[in-house]
N, C-alpha and C. Protein backbone atom coordinates (compact mmCIF):
# COMPACT_ATOMS: atom_id res chain seq x y z
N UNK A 1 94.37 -57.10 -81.05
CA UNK A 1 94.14 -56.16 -79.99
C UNK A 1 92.64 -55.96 -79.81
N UNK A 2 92.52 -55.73 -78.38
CA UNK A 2 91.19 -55.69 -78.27
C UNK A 2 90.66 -53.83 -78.27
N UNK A 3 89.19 -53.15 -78.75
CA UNK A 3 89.38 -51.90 -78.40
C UNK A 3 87.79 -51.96 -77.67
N UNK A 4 87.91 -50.73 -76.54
CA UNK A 4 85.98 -50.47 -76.76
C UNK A 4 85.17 -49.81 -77.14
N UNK A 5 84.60 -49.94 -77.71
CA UNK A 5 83.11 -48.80 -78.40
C UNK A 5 82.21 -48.59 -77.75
N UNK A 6 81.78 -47.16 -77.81
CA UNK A 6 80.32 -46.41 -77.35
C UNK A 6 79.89 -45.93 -78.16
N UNK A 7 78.56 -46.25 -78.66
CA UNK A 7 77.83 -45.07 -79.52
C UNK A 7 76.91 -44.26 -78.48
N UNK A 8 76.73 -43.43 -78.91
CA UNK A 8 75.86 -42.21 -78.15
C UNK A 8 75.31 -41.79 -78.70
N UNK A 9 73.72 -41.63 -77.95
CA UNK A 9 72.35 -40.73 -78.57
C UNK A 9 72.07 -41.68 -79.91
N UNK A 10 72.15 -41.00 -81.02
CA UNK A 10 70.99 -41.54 -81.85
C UNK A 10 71.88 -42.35 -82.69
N UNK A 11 73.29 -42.47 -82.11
CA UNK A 11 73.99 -43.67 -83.11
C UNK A 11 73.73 -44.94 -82.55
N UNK A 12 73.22 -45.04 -81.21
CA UNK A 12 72.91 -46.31 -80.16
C UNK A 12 71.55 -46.48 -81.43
N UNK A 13 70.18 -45.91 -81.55
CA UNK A 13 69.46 -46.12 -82.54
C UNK A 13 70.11 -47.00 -83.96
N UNK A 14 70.92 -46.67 -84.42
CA UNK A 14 71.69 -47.33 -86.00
C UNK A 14 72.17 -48.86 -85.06
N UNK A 15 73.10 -48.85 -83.99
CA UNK A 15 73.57 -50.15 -83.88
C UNK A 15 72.98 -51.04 -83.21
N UNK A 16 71.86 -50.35 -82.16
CA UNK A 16 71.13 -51.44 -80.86
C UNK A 16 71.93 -51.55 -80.24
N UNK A 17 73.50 -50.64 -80.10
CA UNK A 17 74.49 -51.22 -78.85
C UNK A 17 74.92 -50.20 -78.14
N UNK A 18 74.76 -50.41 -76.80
CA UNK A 18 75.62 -48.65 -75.85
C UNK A 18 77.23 -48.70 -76.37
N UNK A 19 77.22 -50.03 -75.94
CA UNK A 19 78.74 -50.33 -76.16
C UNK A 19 78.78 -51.94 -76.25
N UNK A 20 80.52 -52.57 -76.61
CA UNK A 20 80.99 -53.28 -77.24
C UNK A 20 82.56 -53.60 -77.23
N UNK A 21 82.95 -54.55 -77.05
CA UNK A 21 84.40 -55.10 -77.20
C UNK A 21 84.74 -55.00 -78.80
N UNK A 22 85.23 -55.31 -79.64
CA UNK A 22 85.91 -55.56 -81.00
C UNK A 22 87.33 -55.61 -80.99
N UNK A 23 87.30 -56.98 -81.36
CA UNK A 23 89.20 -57.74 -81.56
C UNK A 23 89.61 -57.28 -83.21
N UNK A 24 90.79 -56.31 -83.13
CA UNK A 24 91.00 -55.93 -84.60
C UNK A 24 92.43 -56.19 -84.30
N UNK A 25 93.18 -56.74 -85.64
CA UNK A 25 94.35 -56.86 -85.85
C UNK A 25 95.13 -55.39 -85.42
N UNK A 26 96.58 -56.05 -85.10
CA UNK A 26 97.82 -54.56 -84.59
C UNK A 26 97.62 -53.79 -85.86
N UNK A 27 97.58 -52.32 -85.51
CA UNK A 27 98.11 -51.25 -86.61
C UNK A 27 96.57 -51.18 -86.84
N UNK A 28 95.15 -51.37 -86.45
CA UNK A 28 94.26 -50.54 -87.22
C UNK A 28 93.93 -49.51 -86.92
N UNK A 29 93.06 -48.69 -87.45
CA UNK A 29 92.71 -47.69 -87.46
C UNK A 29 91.37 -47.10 -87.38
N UNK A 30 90.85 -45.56 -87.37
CA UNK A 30 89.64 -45.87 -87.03
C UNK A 30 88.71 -46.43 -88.30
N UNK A 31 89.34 -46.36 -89.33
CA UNK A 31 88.23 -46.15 -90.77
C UNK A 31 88.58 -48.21 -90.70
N UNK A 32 89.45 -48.66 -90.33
CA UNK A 32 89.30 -50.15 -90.23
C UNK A 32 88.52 -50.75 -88.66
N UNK A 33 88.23 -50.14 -88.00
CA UNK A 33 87.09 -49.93 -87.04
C UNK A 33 85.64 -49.87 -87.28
N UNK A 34 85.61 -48.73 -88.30
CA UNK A 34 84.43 -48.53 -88.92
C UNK A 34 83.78 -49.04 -89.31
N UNK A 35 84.90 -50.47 -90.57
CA UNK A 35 84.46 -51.37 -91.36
C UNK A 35 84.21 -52.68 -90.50
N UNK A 36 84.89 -53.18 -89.48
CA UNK A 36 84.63 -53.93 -88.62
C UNK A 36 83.26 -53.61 -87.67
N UNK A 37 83.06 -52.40 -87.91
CA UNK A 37 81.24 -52.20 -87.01
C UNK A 37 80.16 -52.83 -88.11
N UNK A 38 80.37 -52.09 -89.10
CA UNK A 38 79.51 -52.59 -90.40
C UNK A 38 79.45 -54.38 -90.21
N UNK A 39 80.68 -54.78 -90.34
CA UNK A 39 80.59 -56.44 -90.34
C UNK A 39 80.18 -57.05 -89.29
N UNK A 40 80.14 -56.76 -87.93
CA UNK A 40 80.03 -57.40 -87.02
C UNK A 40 79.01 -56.83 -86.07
N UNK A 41 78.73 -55.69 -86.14
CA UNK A 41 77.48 -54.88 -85.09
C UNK A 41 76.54 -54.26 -86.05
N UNK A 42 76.34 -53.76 -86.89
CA UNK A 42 75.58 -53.05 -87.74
C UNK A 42 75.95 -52.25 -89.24
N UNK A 43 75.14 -53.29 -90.14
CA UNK A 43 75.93 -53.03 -91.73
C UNK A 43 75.29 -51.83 -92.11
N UNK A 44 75.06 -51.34 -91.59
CA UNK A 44 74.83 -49.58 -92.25
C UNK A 44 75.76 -48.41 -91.30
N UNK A 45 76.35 -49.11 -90.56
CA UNK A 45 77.18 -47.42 -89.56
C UNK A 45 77.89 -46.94 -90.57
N UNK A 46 78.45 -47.58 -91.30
CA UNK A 46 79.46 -46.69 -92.52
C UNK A 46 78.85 -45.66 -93.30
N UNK A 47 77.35 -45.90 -93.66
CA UNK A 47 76.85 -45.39 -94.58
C UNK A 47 76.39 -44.09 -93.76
N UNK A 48 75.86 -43.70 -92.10
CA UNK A 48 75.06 -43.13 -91.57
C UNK A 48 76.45 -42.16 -90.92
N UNK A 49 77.49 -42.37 -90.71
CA UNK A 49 78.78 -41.10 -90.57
C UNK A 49 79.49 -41.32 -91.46
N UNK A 50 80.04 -41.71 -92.57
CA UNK A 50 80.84 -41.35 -93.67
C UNK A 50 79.90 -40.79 -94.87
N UNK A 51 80.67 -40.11 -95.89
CA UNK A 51 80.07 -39.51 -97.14
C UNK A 51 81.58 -39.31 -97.77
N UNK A 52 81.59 -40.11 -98.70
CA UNK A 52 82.12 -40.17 -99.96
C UNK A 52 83.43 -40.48 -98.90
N UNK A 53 83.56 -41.64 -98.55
CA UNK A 53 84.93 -42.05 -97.30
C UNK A 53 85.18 -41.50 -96.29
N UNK A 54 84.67 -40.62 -95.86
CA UNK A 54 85.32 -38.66 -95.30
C UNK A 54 83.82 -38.79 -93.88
N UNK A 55 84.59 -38.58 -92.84
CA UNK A 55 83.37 -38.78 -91.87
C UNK A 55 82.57 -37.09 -92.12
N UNK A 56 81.44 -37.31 -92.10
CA UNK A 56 80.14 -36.69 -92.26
C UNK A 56 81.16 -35.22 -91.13
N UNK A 57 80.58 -34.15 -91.24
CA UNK A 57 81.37 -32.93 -90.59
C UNK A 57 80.32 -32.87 -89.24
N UNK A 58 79.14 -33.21 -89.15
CA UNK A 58 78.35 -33.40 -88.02
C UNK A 58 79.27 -34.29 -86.93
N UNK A 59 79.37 -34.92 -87.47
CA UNK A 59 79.79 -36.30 -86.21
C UNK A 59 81.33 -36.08 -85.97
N UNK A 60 80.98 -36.76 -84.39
CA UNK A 60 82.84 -36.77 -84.00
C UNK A 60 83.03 -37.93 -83.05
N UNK A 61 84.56 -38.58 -83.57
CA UNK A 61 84.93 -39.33 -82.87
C UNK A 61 86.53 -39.36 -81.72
N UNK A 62 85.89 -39.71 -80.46
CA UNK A 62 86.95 -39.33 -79.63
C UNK A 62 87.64 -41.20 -79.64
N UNK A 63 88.92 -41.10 -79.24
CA UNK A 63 89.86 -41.76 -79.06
C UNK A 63 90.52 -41.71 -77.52
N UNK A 64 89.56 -42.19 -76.38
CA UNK A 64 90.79 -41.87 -75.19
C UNK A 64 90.35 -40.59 -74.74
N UNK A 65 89.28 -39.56 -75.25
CA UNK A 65 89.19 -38.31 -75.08
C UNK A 65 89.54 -37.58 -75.65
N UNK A 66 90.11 -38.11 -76.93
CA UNK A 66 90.68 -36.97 -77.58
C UNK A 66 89.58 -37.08 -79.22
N UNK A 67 89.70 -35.42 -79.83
CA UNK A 67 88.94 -35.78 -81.07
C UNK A 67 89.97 -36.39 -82.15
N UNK A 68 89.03 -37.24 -83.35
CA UNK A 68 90.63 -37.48 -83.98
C UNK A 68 90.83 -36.54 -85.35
N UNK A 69 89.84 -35.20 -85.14
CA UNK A 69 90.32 -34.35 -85.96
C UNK A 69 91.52 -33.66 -85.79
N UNK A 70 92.29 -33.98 -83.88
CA UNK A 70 93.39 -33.20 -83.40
C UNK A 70 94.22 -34.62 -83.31
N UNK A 71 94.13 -35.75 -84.29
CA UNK A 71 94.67 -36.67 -84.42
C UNK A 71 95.15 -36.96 -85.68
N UNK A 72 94.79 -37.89 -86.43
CA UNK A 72 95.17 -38.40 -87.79
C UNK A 72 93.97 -38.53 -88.36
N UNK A 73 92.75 -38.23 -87.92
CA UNK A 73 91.37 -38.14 -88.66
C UNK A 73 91.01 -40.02 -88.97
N UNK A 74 90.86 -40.45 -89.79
CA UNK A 74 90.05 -41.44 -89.96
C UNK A 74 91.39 -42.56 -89.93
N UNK A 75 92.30 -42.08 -90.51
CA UNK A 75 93.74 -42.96 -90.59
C UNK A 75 94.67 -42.86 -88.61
N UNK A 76 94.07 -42.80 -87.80
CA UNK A 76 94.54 -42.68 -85.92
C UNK A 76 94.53 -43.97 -86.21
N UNK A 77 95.75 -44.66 -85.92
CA UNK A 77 96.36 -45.97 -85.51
C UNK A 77 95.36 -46.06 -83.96
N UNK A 78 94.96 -47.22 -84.06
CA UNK A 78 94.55 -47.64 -82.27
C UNK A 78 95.34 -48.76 -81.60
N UNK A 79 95.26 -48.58 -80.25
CA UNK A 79 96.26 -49.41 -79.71
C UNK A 79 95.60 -50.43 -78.92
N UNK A 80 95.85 -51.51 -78.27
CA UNK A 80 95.12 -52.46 -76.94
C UNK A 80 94.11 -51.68 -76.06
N UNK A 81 93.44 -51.49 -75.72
CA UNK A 81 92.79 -50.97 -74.85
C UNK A 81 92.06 -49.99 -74.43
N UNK A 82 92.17 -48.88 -76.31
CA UNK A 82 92.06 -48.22 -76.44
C UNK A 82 89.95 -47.90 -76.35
N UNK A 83 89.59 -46.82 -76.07
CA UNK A 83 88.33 -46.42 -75.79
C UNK A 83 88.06 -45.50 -77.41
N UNK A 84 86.63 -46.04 -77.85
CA UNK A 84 86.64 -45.26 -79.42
C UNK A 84 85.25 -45.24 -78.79
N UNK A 85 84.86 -43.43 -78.92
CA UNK A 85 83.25 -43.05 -78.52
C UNK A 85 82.78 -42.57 -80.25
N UNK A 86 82.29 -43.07 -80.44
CA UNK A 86 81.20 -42.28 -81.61
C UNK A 86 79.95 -41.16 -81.09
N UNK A 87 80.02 -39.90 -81.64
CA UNK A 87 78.71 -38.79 -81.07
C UNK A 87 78.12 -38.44 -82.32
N UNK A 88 76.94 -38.62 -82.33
CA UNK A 88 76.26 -38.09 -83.58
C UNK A 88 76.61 -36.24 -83.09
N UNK A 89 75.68 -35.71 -84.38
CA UNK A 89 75.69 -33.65 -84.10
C UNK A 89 74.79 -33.55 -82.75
N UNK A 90 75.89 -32.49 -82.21
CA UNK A 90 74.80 -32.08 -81.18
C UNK A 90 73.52 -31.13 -81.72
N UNK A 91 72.71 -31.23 -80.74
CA UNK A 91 71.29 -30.75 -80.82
C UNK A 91 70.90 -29.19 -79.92
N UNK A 92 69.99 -28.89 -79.96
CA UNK A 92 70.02 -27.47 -79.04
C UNK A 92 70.33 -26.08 -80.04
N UNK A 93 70.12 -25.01 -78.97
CA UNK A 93 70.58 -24.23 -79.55
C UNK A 93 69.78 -23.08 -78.56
């Protein structure tokens, strides 16, 4: 299955990419997403939103629009066609 990726703001900095296609086998997920960015777009994204496996509490990832903390968290099955945005913490205040 094919999915697409966006990083945004200062995660475009970590990968050099706005966005991206990635072909991942049926049934993955986002934390097998994750590991497929590391291998194929940039071998440090794992290290710069996860801590100790567990995505960093700053960062959020939408699925389709949705967060996947109102999902299955790092274990959200993805499907064909599916849209995966990465947002670093927002800023401001």
């Amino acid at each position: 299955m094919r999915v697409q990726v966006k990083f945004l703001a200062s995660l475009y900095e970590v990968t050099k990419v706005l966005k991206t296609e990635l072909d991942l086998p049926d049934g993955a997920t986002i934390r097998d997403l994750i590991q497929a960015i590391d291998q194929r777009v940039s071998p440090n994204f794992s290290k710069v939103i996860l801590d100790d496996g567990k995505l960093k509490d700053q960062y959020v990832i939408l699925v389709n629009g949705r967060s996947v903390d109102f999902l299955n968290g790092l274990s959200t099955k993805l499907s064909n066609g599916d849209e995966v945005v990465f947002l670093p913490p927002a800023g401001g205040g």
